[in-house]
Protein backbone atom coordinates (compact mmCIF):
# COMPACT_ATOMS: atom_id res chain seq x y z
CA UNK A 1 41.31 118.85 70.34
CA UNK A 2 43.85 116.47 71.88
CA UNK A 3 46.17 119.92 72.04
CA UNK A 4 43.61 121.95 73.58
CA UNK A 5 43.06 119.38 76.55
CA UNK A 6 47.05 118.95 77.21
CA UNK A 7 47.59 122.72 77.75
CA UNK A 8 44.08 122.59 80.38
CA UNK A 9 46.04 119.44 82.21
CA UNK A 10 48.88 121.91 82.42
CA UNK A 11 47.40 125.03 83.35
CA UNK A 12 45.61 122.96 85.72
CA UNK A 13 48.71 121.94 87.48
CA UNK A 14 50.52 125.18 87.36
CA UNK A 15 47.53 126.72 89.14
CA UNK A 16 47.28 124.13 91.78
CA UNK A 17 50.92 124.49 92.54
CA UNK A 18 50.52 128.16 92.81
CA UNK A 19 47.52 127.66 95.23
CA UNK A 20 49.83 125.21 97.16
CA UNK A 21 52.96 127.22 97.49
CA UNK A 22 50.80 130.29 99.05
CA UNK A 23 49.25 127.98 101.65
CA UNK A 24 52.55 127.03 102.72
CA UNK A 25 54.03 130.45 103.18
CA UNK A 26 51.00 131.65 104.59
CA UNK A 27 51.00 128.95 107.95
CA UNK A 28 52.57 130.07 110.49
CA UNK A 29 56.01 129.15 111.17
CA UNK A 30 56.73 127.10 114.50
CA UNK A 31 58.19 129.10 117.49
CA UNK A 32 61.63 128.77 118.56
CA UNK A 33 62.72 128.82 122.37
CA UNK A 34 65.68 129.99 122.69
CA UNK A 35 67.45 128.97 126.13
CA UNK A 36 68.44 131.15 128.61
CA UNK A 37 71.79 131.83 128.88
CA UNK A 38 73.49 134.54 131.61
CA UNK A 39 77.25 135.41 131.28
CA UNK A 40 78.14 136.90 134.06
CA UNK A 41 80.36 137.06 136.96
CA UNK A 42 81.12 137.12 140.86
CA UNK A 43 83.60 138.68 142.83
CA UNK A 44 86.64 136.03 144.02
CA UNK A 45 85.83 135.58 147.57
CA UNK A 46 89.20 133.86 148.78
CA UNK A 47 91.52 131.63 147.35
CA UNK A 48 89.39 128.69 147.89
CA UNK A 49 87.05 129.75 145.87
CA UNK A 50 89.99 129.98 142.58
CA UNK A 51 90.65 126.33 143.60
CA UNK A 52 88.44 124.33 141.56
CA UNK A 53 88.82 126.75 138.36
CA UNK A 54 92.55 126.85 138.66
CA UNK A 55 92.23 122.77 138.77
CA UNK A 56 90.44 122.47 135.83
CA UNK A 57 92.61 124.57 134.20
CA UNK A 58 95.74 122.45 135.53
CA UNK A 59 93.68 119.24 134.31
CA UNK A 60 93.39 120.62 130.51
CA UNK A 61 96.66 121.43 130.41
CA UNK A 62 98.08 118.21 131.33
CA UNK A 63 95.89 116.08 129.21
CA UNK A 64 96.91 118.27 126.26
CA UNK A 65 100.18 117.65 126.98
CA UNK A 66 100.00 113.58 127.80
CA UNK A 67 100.89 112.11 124.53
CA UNK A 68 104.25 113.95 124.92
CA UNK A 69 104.52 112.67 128.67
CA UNK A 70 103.96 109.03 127.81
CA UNK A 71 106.25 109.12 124.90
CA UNK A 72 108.83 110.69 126.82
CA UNK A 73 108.89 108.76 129.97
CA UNK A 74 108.50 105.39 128.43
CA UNK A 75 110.38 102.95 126.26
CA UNK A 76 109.22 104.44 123.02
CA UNK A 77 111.76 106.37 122.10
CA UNK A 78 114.29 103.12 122.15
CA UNK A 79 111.94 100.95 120.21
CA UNK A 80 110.88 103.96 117.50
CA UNK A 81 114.07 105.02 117.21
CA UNK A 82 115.42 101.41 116.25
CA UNK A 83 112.55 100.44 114.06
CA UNK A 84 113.32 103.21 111.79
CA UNK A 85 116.77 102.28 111.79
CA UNK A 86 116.08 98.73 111.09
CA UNK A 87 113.61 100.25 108.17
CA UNK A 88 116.71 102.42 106.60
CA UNK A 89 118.99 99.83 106.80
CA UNK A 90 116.69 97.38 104.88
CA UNK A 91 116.70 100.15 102.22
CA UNK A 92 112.54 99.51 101.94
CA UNK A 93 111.14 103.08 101.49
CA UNK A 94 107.64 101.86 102.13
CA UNK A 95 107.69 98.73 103.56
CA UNK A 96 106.64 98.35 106.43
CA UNK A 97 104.76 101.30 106.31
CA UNK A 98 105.38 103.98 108.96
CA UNK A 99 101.46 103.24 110.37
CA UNK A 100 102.30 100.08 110.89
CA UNK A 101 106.01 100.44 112.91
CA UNK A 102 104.13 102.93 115.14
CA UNK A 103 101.47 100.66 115.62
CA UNK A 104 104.34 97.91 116.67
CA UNK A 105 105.98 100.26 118.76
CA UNK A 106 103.01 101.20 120.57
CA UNK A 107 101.95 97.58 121.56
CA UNK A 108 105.95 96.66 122.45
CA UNK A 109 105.81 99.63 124.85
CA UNK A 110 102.64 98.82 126.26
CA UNK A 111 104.09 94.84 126.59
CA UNK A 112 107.61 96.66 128.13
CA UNK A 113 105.90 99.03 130.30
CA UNK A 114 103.09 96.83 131.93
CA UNK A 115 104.74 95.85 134.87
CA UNK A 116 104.71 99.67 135.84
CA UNK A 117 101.58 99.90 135.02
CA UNK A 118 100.48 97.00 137.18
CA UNK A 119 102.45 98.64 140.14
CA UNK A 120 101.38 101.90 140.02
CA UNK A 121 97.35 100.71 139.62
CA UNK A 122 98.56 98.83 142.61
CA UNK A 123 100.23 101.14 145.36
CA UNK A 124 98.50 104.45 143.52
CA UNK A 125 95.21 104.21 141.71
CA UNK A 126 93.36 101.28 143.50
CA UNK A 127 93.53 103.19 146.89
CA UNK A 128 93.15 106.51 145.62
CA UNK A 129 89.89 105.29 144.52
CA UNK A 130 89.00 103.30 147.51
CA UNK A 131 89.57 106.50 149.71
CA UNK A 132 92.38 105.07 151.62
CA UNK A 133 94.92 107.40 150.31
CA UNK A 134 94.88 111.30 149.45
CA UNK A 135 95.49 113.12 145.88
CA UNK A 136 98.92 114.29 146.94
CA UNK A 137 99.82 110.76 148.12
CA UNK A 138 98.82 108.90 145.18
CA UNK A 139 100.55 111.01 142.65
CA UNK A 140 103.61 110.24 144.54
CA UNK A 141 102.97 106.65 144.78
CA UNK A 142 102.50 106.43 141.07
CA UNK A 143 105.62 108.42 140.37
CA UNK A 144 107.35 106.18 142.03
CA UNK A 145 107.48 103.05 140.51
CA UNK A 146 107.93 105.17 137.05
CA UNK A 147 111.20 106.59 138.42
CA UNK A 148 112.34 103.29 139.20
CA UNK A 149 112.37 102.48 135.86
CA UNK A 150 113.09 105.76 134.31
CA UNK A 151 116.72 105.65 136.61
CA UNK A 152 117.54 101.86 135.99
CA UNK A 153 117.63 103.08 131.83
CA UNK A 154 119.73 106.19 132.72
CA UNK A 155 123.71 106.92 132.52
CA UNK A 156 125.17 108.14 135.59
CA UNK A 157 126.46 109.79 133.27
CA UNK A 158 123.55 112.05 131.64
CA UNK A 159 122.05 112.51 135.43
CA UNK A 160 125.66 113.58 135.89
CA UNK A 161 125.10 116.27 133.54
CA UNK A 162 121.68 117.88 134.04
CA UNK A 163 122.57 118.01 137.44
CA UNK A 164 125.66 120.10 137.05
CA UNK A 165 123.63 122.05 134.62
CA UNK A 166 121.26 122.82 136.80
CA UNK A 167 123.55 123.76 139.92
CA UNK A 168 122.31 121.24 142.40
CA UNK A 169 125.31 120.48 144.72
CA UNK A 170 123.18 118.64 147.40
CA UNK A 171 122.45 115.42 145.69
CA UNK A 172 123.78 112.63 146.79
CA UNK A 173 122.27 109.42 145.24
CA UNK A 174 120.25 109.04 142.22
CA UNK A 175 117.07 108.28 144.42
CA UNK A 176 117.03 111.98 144.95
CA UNK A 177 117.39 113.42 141.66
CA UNK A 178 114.22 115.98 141.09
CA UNK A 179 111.67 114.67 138.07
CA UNK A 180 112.91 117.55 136.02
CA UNK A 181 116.67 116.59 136.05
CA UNK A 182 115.76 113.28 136.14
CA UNK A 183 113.38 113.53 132.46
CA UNK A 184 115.67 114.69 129.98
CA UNK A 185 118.43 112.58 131.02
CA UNK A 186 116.28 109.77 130.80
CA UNK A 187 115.67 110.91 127.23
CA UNK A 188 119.38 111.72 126.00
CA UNK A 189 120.09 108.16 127.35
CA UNK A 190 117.46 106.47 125.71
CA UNK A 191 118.70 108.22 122.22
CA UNK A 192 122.03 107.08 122.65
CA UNK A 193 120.91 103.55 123.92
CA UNK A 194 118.81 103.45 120.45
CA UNK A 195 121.78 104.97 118.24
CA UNK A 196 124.21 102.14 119.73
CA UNK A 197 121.48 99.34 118.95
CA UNK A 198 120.70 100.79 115.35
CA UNK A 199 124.27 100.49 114.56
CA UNK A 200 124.23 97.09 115.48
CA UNK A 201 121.79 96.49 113.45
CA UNK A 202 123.58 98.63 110.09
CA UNK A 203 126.65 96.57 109.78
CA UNK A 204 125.57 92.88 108.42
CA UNK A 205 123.70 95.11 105.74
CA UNK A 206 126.19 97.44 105.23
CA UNK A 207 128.48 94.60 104.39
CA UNK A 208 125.58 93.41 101.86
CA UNK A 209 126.15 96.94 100.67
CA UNK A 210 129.76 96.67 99.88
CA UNK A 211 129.41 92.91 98.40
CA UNK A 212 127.12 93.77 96.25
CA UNK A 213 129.23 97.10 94.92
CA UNK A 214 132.14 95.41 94.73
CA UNK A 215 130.80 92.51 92.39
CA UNK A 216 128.71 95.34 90.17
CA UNK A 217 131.98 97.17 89.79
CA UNK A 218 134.25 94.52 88.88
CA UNK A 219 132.03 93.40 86.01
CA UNK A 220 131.42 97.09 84.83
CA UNK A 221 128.20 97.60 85.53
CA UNK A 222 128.48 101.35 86.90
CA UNK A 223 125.14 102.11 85.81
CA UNK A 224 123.23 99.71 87.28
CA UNK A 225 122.60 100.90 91.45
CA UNK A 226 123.92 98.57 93.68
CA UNK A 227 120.85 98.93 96.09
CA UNK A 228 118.69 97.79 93.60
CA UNK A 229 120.89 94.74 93.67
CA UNK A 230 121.60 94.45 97.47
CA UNK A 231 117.94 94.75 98.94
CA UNK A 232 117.11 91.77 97.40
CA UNK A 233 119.80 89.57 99.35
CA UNK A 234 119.44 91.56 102.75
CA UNK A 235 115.33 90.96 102.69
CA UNK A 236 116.32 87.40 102.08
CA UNK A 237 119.22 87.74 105.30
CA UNK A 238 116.61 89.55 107.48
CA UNK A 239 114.40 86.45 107.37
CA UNK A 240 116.98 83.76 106.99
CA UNK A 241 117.97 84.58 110.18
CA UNK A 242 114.65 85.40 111.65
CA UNK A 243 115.39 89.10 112.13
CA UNK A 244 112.03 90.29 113.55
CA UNK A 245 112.41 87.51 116.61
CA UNK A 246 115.95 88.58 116.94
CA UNK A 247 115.05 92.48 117.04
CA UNK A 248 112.52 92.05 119.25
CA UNK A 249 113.98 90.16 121.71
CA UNK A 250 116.92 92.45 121.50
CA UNK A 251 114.62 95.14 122.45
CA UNK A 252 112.17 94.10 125.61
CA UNK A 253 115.79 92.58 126.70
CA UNK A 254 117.92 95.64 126.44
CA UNK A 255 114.89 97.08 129.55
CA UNK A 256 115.69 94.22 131.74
């Protein structure tokens, strides 16, 4: 009896769900309103009317390429470049990690390159946005104090160069030198400017280096490697002489 009234509970339920599932499918579904969209187009009137699109366009493009303008014309490429020499010469694969030297060299350029900044808020953005100056005007007035600095960090003898590479005979003082002679030689001179301070910074390790070979070989120990030995002693150098301080300092100095 106690059978019978289990399998009425359960054809109960199956029934009811049945009954359920058919009122569901059976209400009407909600309308969707679909926006109205036209694609179309006009015919180009005159050129003003290619202005604002062409704009745009020219707007897009150069925010795409921004990360490679502000690494390019600013003191990054000294400071990265030396960190990771400073990281190699330690002979720490991981430490510090890579996240955290960008990170360093992000906020070391931001402290180096401030005083630009400041300026070109100053003579360029401030009255651009007051209405005091024009478009054209402002983007040379915040050019400006960005050259400034870009030629104090440059050879004479990389401008030298991309000039006579690119033919210009009329130049005579760096003040004139067009943006694109002046950007790459700004960037060949910061790579050599780095290359000359990472070496610096090899030879009190690479002298760790030797030591440290030296002793291993004269007591026979060939199969022990050296750099196991040495990092030890030039982690305990690096701080000894309060390396970080000194590198740092070394750095914002070498842009003044």
């Amino acid at each position: 009896m106690q059978v019978n009234k289990n399998y009425f509970w359960i054809i109960l339920s199956i029934f009811i769900g049945i009954f359920s599932l058919k009122e569901c499918f059976s209400a009407p579904l909600p309308q969707l309103v679909l926006p109205d969209i036209n694609i179309g187009g006009e015919l180009v009137k005159g050129p003003k009317s290619m202005l604002a699109p062409l704009q745009i366009l020219l707007l897009l493009t150069t925010l795409t390429l921004a990360p490679y303008i502000l690494v390019m014309t600013t003191a990054f490429i000294r400071i990265t470049i030396v960190l990771s020499f400073l990281k190699s010469a330690l002979g720490t694969q991981q430490v510090p990690p890579t996240q955290v030297l960008m990170g360093l060299a992000l906020f070391m350029t931001l402290y180096v390159m401030m005083p630009v900044g400041a300026e070109m808020n100053k003579s360029a953005l401030q009255p651009y946005l007051k209405g005091e100056i024009s478009q054209n005007l402002a983007l040379e007035k915040a050019l400006t104090p960005l050259r400034k600095f870009m030629l104090s960090q440059t050879r004479n003898k990389d401008l030298k160069l991309f000039v006579n590479l690119a033919k210009l005979k009329k130049i005579t003082s760096r003040e004139k030198v067009p943006n694109y002679v002046l950007l790459p030689a700004f960037v060949i001179s910061e790579i050599k400017t780095a290359f000359e301070i990472g070496f610096l910074i090899y030879i009190p390790f690479l002298v760790i280096d030797m030591v440290v070979a030296s002793v291993l070989m004269s007591m026979g120990m060939f199969m022990l490697s050296p750099m196991a030995i040495s990092t030890p002693f030039k982690l305990l150098l690096f701080v000894m002489i309060d390396g970080w301080e000194l590198v740092v300092s070394g750095l914002v100095k070498s842009f003044r």
